[in-house]
PDB file of N, CA and C in Angstrom:
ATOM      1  N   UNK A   1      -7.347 -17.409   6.100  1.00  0.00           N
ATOM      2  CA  UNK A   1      -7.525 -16.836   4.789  1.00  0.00           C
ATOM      3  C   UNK A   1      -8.842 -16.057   4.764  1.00  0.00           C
ATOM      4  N   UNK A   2      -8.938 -14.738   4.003  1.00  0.00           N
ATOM      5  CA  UNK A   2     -10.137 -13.939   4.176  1.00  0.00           C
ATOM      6  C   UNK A   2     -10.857 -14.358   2.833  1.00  0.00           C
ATOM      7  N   UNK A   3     -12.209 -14.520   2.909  1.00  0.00           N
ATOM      8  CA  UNK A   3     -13.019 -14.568   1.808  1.00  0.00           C
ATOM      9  C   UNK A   3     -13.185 -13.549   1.068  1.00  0.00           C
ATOM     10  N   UNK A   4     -12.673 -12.925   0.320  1.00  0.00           N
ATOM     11  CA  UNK A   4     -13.761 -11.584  -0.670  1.00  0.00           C
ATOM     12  C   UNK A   4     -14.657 -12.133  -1.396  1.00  0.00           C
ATOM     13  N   UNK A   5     -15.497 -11.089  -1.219  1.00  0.00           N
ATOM     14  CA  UNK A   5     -16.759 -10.922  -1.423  1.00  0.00           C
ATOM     15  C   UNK A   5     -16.824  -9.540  -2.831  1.00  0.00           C
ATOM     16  N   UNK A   6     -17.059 -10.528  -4.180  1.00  0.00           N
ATOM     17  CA  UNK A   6     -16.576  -9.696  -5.155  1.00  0.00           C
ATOM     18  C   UNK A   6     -17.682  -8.831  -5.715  1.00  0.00           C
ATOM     19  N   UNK A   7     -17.614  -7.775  -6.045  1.00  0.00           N
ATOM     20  CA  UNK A   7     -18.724  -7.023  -6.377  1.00  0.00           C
ATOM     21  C   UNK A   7     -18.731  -6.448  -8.272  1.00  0.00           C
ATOM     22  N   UNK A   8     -19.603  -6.835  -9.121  1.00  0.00           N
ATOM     23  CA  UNK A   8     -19.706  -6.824 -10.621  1.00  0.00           C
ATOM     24  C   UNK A   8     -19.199  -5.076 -11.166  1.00  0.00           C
ATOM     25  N   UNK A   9     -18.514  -4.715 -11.775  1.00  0.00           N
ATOM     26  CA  UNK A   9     -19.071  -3.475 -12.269  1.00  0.00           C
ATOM     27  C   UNK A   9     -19.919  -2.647 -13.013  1.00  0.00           C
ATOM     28  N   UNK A  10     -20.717  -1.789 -12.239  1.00  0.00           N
ATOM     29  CA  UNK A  10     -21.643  -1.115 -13.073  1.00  0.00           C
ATOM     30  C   UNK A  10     -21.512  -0.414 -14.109  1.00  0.00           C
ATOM     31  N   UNK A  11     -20.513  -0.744 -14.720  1.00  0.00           N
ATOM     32  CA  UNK A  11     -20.225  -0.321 -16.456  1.00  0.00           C
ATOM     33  C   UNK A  11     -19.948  -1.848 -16.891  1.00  0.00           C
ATOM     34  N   UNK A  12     -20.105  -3.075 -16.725  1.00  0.00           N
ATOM     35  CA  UNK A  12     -20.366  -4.009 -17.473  1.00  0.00           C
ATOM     36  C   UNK A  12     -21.813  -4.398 -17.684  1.00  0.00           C
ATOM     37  N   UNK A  13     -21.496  -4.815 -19.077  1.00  0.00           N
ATOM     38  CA  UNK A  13     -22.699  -5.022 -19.379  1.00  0.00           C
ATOM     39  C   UNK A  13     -22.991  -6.385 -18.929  1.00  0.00           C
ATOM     40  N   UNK A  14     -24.377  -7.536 -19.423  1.00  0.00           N
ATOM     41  CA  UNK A  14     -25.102  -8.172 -18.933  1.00  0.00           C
ATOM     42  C   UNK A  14     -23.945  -9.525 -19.253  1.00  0.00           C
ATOM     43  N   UNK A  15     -23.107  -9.328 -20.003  1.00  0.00           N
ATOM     44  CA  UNK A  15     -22.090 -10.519 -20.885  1.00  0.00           C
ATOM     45  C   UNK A  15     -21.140 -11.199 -19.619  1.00  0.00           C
ATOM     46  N   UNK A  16     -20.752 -11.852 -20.021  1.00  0.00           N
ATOM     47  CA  UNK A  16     -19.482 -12.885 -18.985  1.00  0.00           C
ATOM     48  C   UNK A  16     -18.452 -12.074 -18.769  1.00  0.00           C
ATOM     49  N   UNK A  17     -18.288 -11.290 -19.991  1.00  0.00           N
ATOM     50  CA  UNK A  17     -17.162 -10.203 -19.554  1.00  0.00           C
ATOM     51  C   UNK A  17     -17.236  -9.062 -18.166  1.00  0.00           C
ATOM     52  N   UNK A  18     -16.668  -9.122 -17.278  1.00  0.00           N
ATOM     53  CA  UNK A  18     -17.065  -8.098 -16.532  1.00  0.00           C
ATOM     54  C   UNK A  18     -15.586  -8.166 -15.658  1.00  0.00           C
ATOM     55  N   UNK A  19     -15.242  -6.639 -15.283  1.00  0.00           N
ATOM     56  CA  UNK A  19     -14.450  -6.306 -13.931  1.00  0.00           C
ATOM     57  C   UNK A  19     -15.270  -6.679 -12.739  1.00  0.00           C
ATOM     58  N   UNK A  20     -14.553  -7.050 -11.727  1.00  0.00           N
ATOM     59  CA  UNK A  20     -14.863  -7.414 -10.649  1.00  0.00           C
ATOM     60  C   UNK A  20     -14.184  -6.550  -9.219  1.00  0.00           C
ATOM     61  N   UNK A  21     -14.368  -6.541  -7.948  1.00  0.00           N
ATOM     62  CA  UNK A  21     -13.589  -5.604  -6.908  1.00  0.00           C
ATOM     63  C   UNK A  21     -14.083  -6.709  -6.168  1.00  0.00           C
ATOM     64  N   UNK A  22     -13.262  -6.423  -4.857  1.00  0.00           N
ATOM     65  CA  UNK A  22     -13.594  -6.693  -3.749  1.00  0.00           C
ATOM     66  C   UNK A  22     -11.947  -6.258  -2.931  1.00  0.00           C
ATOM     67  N   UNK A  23     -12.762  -5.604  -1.616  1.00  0.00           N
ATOM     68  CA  UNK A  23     -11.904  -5.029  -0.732  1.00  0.00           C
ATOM     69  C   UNK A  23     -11.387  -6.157   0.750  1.00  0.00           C
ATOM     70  N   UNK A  24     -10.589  -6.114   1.101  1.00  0.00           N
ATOM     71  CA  UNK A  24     -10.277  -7.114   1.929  1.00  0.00           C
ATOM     72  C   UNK A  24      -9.844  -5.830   3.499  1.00  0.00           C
ATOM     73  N   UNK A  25      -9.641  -6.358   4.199  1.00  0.00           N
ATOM     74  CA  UNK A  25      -9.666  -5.909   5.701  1.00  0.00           C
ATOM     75  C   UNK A  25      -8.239  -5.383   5.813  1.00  0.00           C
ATOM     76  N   UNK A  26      -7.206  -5.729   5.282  1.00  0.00           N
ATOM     77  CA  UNK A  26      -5.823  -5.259   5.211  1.00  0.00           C
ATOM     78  C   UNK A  26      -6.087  -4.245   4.460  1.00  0.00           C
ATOM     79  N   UNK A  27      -6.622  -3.476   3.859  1.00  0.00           N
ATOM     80  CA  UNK A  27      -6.478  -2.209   3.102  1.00  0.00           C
ATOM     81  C   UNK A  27      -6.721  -2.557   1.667  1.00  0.00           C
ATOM     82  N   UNK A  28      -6.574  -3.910   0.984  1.00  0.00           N
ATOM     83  CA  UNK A  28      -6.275  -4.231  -0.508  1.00  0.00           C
ATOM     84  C   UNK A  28      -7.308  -3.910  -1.035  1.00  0.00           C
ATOM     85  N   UNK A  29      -7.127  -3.745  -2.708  1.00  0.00           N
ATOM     86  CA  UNK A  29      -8.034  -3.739  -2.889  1.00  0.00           C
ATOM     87  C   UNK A  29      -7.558  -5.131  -4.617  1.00  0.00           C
ATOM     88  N   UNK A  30      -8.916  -5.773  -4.709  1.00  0.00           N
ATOM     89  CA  UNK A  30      -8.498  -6.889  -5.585  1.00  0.00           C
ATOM     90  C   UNK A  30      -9.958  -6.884  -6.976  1.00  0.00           C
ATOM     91  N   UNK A  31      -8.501  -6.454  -8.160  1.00  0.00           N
ATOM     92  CA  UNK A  31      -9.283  -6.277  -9.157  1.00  0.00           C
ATOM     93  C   UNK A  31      -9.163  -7.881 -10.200  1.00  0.00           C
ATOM     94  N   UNK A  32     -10.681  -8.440 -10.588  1.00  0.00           N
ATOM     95  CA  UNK A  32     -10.478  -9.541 -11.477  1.00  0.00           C
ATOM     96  C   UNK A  32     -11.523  -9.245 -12.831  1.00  0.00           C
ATOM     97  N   UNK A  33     -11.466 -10.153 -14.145  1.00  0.00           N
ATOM     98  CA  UNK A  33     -11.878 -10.475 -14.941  1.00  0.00           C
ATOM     99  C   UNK A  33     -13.005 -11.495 -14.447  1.00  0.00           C
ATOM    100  N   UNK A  34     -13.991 -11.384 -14.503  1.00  0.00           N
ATOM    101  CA  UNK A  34     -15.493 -12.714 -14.220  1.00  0.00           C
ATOM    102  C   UNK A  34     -15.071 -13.987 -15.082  1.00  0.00           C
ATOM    103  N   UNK A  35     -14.348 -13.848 -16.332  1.00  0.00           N
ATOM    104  CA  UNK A  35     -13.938 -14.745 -17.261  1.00  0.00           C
ATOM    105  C   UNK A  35     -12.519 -15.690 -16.477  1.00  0.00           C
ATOM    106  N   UNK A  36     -11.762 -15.187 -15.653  1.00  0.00           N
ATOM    107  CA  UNK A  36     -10.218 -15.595 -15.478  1.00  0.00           C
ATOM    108  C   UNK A  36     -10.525 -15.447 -13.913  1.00  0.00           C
ATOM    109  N   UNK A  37     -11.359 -15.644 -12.982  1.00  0.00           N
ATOM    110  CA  UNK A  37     -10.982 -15.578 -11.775  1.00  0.00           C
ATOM    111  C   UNK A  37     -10.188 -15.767 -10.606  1.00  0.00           C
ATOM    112  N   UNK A  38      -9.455 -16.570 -10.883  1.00  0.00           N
ATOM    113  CA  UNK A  38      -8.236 -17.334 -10.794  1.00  0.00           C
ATOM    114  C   UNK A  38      -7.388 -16.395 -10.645  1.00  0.00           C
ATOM    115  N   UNK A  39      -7.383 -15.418 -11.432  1.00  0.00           N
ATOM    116  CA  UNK A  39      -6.362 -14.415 -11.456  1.00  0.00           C
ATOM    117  C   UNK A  39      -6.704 -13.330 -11.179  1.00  0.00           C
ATOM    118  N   UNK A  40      -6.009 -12.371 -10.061  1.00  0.00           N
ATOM    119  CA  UNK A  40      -6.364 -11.311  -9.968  1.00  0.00           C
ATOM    120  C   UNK A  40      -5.705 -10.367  -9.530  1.00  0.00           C
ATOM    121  N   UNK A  41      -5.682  -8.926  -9.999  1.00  0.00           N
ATOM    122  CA  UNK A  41      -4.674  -7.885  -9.284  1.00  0.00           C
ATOM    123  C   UNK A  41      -4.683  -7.427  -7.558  1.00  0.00           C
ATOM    124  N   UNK A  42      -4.374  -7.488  -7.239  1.00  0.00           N
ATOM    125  CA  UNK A  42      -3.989  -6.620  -5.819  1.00  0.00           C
ATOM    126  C   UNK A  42      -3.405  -5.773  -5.334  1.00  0.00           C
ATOM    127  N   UNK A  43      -4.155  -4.554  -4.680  1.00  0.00           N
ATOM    128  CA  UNK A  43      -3.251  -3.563  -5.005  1.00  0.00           C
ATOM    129  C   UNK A  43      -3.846  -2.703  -3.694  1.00  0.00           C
ATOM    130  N   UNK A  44      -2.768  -1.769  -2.666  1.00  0.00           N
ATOM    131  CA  UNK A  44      -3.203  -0.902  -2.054  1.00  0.00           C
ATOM    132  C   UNK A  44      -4.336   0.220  -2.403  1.00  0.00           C
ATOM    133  N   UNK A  45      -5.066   0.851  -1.526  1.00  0.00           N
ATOM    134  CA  UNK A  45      -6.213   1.768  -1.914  1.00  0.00           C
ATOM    135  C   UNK A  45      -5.208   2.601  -2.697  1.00  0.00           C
ATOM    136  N   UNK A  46      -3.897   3.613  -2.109  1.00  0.00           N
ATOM    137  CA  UNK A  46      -3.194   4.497  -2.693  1.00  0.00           C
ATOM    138  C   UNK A  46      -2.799   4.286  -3.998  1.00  0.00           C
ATOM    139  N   UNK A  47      -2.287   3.231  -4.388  1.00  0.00           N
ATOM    140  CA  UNK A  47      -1.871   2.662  -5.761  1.00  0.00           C
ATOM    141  C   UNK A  47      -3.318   2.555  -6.785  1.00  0.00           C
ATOM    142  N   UNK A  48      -3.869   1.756  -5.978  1.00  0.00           N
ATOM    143  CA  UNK A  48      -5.611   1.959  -6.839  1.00  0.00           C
ATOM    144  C   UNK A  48      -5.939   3.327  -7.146  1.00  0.00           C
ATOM    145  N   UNK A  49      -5.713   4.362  -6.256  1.00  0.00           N
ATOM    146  CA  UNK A  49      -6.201   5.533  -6.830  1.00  0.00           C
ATOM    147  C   UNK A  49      -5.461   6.095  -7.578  1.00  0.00           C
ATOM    148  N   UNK A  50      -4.273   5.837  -7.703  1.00  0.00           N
ATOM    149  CA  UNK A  50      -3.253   6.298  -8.358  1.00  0.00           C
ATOM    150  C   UNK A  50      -3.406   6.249  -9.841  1.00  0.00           C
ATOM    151  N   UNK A  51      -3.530   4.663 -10.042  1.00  0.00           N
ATOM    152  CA  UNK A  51      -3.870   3.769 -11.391  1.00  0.00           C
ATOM    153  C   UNK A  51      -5.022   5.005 -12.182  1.00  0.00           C
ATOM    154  N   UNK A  52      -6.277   4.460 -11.321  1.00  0.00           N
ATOM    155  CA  UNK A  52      -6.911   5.524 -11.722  1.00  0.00           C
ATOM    156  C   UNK A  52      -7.136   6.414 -12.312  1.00  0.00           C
ATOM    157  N   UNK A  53      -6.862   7.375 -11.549  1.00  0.00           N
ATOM    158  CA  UNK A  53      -6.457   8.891 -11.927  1.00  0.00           C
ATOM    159  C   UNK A  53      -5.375   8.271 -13.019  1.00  0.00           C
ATOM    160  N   UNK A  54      -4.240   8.177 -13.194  1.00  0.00           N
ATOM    161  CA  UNK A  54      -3.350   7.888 -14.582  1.00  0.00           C
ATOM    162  C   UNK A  54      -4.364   7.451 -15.786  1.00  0.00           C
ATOM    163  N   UNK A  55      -5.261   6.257 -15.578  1.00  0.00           N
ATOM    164  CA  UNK A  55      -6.163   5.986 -16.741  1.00  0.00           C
ATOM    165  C   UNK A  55      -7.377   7.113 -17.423  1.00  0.00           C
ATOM    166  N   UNK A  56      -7.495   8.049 -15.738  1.00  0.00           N
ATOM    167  CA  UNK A  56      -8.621   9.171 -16.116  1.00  0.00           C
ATOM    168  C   UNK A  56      -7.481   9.758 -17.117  1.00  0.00           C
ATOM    169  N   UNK A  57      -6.784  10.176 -16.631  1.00  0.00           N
ATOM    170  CA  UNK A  57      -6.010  11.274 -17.753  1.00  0.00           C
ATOM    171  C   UNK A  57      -5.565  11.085 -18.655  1.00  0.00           C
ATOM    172  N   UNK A  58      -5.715   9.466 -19.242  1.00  0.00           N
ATOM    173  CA  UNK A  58      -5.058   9.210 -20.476  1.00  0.00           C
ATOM    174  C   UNK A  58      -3.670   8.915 -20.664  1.00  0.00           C
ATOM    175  N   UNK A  59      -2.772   8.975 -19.285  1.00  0.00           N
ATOM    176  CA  UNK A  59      -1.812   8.363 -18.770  1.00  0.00           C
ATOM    177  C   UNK A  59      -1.262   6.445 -19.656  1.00  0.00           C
ATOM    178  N   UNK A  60      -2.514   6.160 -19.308  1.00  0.00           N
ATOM    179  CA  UNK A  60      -2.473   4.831 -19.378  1.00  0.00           C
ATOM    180  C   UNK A  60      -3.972   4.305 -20.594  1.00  0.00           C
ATOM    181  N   UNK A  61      -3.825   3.505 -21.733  1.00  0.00           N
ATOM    182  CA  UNK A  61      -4.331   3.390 -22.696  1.00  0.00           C
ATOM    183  C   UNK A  61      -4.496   1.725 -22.420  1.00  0.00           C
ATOM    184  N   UNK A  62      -5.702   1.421 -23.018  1.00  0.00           N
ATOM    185  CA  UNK A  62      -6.665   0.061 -22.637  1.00  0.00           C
ATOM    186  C   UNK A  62      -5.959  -0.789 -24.409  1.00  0.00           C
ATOM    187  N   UNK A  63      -5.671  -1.999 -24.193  1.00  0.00           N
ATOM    188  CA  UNK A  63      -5.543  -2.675 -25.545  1.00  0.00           C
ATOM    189  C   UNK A  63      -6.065  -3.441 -25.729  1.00  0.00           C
ATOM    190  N   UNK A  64      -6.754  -4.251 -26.792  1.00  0.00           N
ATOM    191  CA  UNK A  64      -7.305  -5.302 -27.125  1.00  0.00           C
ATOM    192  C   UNK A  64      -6.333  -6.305 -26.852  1.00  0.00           C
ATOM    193  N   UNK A  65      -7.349  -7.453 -26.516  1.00  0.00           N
ATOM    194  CA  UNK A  65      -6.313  -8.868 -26.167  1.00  0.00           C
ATOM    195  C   UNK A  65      -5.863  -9.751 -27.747  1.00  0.00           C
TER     196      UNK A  65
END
């Protein structure tokens, strides 16, 4: 089993709330909540950039929980 090694994002602020990354050696890339770690997305670099770009363009819209 590979360890990731998760890295904070520099658009969160100082709060518990925060996105998290970490890249693994197979190509993945693994997005979590600092609050829910337990849980987390996984997703190829291609699909990650994909996501992306869809959220840059307004493709895809953020909702409150």
């Amino acid at each position: 089993m590979v360890t990731l090694t998760w890295q904070k994002s520099s658009f969160s602020s100082e709060g518990s709330n925060c996105v998290e990354l970490a890249t693994a050696p197979d190509d993945s890339t693994h997005l979590r909540e600092s609050d829910e770690p337990a849980i987390n997305l996984t997703l190829r670099t291609a699909s990650l950039t994909s996501l992306l770009r869809a959220i840059r363009q307004g493709a895809i819209e953020g909702r409150e929980a």
